[in-house]
C-alpha atoms as a PDB file:
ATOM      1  CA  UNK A   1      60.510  51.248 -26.826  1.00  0.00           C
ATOM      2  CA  UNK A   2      57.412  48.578 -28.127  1.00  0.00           C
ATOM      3  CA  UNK A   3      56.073  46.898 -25.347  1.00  0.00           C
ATOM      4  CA  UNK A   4      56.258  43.409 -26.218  1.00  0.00           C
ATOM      5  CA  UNK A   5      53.109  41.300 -25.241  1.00  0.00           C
ATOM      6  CA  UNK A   6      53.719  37.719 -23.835  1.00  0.00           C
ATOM      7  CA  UNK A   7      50.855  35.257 -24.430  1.00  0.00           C
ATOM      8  CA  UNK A   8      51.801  32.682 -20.899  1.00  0.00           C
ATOM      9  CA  UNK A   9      51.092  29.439 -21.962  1.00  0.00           C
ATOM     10  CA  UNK A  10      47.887  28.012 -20.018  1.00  0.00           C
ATOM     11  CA  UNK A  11      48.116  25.167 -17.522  1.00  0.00           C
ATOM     12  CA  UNK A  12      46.744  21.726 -18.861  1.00  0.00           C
ATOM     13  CA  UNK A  13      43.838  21.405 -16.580  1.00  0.00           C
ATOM     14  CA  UNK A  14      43.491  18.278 -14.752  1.00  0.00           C
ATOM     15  CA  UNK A  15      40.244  16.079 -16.077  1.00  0.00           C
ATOM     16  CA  UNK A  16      41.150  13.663 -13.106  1.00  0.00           C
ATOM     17  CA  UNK A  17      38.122  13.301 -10.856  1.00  0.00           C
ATOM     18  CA  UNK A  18      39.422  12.797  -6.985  1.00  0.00           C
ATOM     19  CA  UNK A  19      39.125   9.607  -5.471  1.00  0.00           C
ATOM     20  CA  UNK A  20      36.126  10.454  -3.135  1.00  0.00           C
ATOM     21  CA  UNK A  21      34.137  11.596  -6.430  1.00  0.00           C
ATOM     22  CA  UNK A  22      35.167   8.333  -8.260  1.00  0.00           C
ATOM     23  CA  UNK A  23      34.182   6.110  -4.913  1.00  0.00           C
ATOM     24  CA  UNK A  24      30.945   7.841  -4.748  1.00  0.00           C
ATOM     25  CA  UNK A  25      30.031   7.187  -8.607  1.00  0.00           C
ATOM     26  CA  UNK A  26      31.163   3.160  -7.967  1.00  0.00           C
ATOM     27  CA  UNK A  27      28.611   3.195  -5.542  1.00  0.00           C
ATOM     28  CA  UNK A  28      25.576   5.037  -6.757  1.00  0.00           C
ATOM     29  CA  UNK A  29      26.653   2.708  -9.978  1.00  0.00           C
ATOM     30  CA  UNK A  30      26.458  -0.235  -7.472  1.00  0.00           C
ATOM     31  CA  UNK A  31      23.118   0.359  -5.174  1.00  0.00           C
ATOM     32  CA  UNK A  32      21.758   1.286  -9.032  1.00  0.00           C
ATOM     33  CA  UNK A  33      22.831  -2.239 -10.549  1.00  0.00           C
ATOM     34  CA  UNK A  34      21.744  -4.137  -7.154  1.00  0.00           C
ATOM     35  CA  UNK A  35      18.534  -2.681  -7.301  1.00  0.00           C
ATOM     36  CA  UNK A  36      17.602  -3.755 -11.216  1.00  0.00           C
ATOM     37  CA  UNK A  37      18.776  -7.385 -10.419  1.00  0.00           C
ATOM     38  CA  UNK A  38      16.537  -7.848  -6.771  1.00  0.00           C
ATOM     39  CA  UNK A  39      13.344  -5.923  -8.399  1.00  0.00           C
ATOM     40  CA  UNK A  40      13.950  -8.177 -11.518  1.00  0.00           C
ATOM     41  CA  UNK A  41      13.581 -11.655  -9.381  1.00  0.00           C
ATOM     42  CA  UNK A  42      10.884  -9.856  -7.339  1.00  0.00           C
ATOM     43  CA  UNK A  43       8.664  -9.046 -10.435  1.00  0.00           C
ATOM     44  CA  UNK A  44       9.513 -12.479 -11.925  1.00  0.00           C
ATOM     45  CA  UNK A  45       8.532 -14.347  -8.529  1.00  0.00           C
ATOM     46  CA  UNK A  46       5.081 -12.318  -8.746  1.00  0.00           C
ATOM     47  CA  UNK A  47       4.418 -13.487 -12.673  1.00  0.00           C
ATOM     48  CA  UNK A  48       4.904 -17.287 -11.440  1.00  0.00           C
ATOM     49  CA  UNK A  49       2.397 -16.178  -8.329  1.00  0.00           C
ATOM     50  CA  UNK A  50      -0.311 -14.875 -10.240  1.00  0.00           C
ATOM     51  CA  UNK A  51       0.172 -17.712 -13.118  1.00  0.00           C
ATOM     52  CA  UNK A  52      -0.305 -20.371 -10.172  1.00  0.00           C
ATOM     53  CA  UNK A  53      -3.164 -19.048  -8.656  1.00  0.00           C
ATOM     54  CA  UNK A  54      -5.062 -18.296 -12.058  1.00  0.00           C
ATOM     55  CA  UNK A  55      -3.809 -22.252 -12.763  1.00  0.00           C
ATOM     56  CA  UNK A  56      -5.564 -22.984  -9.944  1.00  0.00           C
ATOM     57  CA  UNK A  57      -8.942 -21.413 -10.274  1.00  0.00           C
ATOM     58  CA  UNK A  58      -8.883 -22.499 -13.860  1.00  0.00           C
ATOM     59  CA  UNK A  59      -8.883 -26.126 -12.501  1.00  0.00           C
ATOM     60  CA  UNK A  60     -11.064 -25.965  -9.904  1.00  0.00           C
ATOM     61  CA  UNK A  61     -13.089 -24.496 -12.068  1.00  0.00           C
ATOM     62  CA  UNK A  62     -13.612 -27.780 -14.475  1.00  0.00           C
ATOM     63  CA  UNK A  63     -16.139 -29.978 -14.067  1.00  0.00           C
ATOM     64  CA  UNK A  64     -15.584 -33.408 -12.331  1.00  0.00           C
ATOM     65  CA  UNK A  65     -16.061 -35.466 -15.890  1.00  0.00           C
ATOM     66  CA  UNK A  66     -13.149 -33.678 -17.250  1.00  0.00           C
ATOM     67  CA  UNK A  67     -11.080 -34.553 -13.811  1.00  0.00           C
ATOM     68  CA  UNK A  68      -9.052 -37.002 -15.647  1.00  0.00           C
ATOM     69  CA  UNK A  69      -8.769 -35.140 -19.045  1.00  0.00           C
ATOM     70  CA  UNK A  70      -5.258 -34.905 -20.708  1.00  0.00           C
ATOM     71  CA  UNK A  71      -6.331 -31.098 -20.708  1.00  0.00           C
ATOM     72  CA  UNK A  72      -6.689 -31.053 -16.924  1.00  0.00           C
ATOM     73  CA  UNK A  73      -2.949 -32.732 -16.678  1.00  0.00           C
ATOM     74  CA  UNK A  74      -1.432 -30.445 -18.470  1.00  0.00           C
ATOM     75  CA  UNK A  75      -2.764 -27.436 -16.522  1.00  0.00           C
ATOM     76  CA  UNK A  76      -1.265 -29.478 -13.698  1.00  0.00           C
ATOM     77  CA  UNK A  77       2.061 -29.735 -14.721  1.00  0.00           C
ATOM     78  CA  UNK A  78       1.777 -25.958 -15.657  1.00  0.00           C
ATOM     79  CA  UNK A  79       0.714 -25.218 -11.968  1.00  0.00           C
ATOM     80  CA  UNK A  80       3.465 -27.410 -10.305  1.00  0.00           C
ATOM     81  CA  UNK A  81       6.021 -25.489 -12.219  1.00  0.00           C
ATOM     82  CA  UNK A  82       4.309 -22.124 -11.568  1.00  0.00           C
ATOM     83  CA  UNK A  83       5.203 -22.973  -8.258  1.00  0.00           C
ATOM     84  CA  UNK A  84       8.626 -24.418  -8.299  1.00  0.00           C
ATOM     85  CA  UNK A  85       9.356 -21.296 -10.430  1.00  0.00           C
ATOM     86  CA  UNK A  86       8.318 -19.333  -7.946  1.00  0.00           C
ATOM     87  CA  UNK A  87      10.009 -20.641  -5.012  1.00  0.00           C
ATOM     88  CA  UNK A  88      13.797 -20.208  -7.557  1.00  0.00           C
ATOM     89  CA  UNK A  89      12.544 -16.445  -7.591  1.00  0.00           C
ATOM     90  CA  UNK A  90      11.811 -15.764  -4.071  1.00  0.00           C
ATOM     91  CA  UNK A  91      15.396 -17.257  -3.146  1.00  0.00           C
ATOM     92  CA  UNK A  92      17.527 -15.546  -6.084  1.00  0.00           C
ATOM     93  CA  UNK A  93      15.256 -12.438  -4.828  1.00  0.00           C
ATOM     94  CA  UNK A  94      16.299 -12.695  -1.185  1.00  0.00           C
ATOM     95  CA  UNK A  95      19.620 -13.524  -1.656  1.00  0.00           C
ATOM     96  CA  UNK A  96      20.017 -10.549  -4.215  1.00  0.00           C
ATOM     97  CA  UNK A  97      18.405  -8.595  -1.729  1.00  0.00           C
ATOM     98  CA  UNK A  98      20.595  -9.170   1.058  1.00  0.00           C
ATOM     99  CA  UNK A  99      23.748  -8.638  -1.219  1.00  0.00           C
ATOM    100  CA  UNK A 100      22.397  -5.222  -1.789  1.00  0.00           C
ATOM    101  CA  UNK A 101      22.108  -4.707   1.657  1.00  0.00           C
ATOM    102  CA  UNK A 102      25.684  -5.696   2.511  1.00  0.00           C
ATOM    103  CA  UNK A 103      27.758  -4.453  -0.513  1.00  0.00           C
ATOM    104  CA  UNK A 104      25.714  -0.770  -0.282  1.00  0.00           C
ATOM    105  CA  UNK A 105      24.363   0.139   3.229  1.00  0.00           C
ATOM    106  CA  UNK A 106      27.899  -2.025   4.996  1.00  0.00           C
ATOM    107  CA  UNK A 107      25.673  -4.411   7.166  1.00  0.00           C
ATOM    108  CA  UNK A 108      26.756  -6.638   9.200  1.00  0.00           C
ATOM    109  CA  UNK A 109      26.240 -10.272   9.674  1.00  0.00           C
ATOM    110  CA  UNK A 110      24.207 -10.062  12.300  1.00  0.00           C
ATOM    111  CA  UNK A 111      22.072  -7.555  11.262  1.00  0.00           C
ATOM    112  CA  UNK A 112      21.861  -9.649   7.656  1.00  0.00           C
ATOM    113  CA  UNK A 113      20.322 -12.597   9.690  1.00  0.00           C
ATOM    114  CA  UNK A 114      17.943 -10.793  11.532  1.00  0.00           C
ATOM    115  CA  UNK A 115      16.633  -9.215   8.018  1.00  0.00           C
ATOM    116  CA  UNK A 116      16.109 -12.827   6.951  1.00  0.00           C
ATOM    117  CA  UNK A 117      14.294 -14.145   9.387  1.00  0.00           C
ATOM    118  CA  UNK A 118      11.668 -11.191   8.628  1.00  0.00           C
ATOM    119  CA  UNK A 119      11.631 -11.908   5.194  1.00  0.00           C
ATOM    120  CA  UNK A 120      10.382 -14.979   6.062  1.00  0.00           C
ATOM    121  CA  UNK A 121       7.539 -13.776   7.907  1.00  0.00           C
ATOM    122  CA  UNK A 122       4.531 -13.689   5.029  1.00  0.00           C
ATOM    123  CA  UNK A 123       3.472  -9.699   5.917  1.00  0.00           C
ATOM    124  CA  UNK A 124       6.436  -8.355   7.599  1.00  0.00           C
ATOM    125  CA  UNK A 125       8.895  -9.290   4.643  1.00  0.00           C
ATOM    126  CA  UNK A 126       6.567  -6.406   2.693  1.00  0.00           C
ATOM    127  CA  UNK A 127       7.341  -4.082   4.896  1.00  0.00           C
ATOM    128  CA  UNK A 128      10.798  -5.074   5.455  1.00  0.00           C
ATOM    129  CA  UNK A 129      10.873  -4.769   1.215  1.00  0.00           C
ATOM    130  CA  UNK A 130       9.554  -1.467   0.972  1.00  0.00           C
ATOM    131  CA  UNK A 131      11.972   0.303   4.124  1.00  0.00           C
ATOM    132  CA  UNK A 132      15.105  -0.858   2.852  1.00  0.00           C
ATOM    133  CA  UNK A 133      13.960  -0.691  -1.250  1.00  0.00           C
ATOM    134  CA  UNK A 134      13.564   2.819  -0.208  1.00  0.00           C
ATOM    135  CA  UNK A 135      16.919   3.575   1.421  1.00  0.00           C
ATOM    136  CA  UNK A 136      18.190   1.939  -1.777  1.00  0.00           C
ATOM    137  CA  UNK A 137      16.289   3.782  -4.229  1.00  0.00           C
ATOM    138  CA  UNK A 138      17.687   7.185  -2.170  1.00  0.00           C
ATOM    139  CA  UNK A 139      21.278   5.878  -2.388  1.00  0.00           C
ATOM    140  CA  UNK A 140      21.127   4.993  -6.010  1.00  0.00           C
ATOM    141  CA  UNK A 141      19.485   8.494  -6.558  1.00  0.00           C
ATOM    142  CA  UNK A 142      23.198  10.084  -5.410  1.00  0.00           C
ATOM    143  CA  UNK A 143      23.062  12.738  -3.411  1.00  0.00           C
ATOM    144  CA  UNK A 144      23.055  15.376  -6.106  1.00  0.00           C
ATOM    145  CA  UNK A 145      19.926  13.912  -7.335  1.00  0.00           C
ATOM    146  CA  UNK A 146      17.987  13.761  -4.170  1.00  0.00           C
ATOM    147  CA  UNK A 147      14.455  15.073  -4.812  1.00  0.00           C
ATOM    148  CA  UNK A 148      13.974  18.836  -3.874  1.00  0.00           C
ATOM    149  CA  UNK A 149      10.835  21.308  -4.565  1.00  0.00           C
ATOM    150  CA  UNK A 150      12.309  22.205  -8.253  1.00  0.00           C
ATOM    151  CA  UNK A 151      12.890  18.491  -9.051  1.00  0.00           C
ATOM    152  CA  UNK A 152      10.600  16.232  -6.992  1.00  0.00           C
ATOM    153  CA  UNK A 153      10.442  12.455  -7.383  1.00  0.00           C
ATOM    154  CA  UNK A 154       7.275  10.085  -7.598  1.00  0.00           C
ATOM    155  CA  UNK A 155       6.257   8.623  -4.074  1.00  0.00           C
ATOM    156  CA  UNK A 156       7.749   4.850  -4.420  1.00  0.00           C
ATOM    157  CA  UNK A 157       5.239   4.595  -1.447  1.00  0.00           C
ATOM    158  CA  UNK A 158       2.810   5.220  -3.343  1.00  0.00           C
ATOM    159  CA  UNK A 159       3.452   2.944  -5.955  1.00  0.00           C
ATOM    160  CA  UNK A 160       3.775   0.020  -3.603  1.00  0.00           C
ATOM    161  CA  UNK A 161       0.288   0.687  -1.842  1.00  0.00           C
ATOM    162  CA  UNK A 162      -1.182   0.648  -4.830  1.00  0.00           C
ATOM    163  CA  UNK A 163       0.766  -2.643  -5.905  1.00  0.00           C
ATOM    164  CA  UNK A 164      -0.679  -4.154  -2.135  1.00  0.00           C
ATOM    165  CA  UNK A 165      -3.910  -3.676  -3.770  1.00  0.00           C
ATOM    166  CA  UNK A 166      -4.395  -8.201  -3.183  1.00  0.00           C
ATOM    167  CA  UNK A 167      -3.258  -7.353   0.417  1.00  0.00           C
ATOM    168  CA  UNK A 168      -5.325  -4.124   1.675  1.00  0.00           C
ATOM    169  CA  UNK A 169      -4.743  -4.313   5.518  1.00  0.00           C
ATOM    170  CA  UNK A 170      -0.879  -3.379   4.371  1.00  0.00           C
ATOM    171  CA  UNK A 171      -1.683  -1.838   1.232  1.00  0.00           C
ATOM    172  CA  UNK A 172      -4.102   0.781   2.584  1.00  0.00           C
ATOM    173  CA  UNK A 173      -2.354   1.944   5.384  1.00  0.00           C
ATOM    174  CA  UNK A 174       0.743   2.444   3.307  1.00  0.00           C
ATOM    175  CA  UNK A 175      -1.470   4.382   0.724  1.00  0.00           C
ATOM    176  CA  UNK A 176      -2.687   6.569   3.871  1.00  0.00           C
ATOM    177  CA  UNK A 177       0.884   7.076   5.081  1.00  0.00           C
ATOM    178  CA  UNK A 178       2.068   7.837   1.411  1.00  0.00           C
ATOM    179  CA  UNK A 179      -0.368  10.644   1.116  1.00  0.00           C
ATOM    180  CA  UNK A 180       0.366  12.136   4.345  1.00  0.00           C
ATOM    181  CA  UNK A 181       3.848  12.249   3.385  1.00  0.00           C
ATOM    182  CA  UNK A 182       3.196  13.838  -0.006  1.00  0.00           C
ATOM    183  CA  UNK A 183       1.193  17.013   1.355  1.00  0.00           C
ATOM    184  CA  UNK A 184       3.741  17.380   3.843  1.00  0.00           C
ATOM    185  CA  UNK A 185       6.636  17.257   1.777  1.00  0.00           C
ATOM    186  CA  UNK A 186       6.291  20.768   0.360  1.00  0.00           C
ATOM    187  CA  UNK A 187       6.033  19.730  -2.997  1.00  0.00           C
ATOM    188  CA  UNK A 188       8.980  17.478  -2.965  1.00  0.00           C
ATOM    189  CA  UNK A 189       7.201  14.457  -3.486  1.00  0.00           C
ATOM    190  CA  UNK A 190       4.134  13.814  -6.168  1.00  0.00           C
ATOM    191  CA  UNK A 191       1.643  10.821  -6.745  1.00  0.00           C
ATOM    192  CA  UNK A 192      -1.219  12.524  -4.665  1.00  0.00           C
ATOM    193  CA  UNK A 193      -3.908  11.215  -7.215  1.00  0.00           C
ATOM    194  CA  UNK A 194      -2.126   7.678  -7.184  1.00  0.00           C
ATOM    195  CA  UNK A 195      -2.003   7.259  -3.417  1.00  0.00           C
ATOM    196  CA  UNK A 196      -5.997   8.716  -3.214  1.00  0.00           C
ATOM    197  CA  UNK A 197      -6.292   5.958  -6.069  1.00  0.00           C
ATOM    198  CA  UNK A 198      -4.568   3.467  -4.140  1.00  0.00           C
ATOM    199  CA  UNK A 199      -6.898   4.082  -1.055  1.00  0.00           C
ATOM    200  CA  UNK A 200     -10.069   3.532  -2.770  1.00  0.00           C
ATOM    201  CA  UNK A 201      -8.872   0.188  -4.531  1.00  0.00           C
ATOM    202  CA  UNK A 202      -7.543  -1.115  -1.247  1.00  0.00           C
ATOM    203  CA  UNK A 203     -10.617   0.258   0.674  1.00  0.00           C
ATOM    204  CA  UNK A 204     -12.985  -1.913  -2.111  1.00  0.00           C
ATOM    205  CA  UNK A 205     -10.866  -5.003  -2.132  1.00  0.00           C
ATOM    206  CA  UNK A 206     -11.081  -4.725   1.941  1.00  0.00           C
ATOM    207  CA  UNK A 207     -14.735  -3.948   1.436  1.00  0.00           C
ATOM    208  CA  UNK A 208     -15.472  -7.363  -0.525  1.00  0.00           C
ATOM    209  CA  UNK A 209     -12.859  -9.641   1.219  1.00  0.00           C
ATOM    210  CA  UNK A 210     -15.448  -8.614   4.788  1.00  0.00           C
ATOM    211  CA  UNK A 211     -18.185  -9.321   2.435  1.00  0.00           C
ATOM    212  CA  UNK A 212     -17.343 -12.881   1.273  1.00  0.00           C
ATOM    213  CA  UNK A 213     -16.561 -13.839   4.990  1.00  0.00           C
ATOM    214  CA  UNK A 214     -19.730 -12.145   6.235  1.00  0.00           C
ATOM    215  CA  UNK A 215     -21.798 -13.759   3.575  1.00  0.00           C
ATOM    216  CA  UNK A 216     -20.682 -16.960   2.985  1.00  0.00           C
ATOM    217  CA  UNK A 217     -22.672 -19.640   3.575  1.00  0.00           C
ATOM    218  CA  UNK A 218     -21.676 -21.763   6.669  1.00  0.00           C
ATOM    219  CA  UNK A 219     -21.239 -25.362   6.761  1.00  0.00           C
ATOM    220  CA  UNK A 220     -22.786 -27.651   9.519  1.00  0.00           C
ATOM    221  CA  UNK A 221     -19.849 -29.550  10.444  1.00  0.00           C
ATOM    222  CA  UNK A 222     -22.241 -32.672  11.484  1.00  0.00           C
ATOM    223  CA  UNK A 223     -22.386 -35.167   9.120  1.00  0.00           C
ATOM    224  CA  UNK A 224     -26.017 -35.802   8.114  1.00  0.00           C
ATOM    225  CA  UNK A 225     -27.308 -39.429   8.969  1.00  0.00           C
ATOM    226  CA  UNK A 226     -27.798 -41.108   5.803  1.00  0.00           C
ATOM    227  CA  UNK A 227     -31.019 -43.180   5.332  1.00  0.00           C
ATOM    228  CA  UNK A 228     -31.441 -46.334   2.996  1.00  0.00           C
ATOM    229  CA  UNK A 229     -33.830 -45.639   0.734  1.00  0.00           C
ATOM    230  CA  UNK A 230     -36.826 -48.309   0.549  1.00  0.00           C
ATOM    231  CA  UNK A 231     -37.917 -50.453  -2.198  1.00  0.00           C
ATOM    232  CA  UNK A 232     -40.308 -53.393  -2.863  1.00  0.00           C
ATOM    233  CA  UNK A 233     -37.837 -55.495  -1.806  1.00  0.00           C
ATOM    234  CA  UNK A 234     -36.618 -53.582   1.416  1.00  0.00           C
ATOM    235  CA  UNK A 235     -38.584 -55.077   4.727  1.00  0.00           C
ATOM    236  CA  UNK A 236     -39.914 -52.367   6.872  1.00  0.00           C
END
């Protein structure tokens, strides 16, 4: 009597990914796609900052013959739509921003209007920028990608200090708090030369902005009496 093998017929194995799974790569997808567009207005709002400003010192740098140039018109114009550029940025920025917020972290109304207002506040909208462009960053990581000791991540802190570098009273204590959190983090975190790099710039820029306002000469706020000058013809 042969014993007859039987070859069983595998089962087709499902490549169907569960619904949880799929949800979860939607939304890393999402937070991901959010976070290009807001950064993108953000960066673009900076250009038309730093092209209005150099606009600026460029024209009060001419001389007061060439006040009514053509030349000196132009650079004008440029300025005034450096500006209104700016201002389009900012406001596709925030709103971008606040999407994010809403279609990724779930926040409410409330708590949407409340971000607002602090965006609106000059120094606090930085830090309100870089605590939730964090959060975001970790939620577009995924969780599987979250940085550990065998794959550690660049300190985004780090690289925002050193971007403060025109504002050092934020910029350096976010450089100090950057490196503090990188030798604590067990190696889960790097930038440690960028964050010591970041505290030096900020500490020079502070440095020379208490320089210029220590140093700078003071006006006398009394206007000087003015006295007619005498001629031949002036009686005395």
């Amino acid at each position: 009597m042969t014993n007859q093998e039987s070859t069983a017929t595998p089962r087709a194995v499902s490549t169907r990914l569960p619904d949880a799974v799929r949800d979860r790569a939607k939304l890393i997808e999402k937070a991901r796609s959010h976070r290009k567009t807001y950064l993108t207005f953000f960066i673009l709002s900076l250009a038309a900052f730093i092209a209005a400003v150099t606009l600026r010192a460029i024209i009060a740098s001419l001389s007061p013959s060439m006040s009514s140039s053509h030349a000196t018109k132009a650079l004008s114009d440029f300025f005034l739509v450096c500006i209104a550029l700016q201002v389009v940025f900012l406001v596709c920025f925030v709103i971008t921003f606040l999407r994010a917020a809403r279609e990724v972290h779930r926040y409410s109304t409330g708590r949407l209007i409340g971000y607002l207002v602090l965006l609106l506040i000059p120094i606090v909208s930085l830090i309100v920028m870089v605590v939730l462009d964090h959060s975001m960053y970790l939620e577009s990581l995924g969780e599987e990608e979250r940085p550990t000791a065998e794959h550690p991540h660049f300190s985004e802190m780090a690289i925002w200090s050193l971007s403060l570098v025109p504002f050092p009273l934020l910029g350096l204590p976010l450089a100090i708090v950057a490196l503090r959190k990188i030798a604590r983090s067990g190696g889960v975190f790097r930038g440690r030369r960028l964050a010591i790099t970041s505290i030096v710039l900020n500490s020079l820029v502070l440095l020379l902005f208490v320089g210029l306002f220590a140093f700078a000469p003071r006006r006398n706020d009394r206007p000087r009496p003015v006295h007619p000058r005498r001629t031949h013809l002036t009686r005395p």
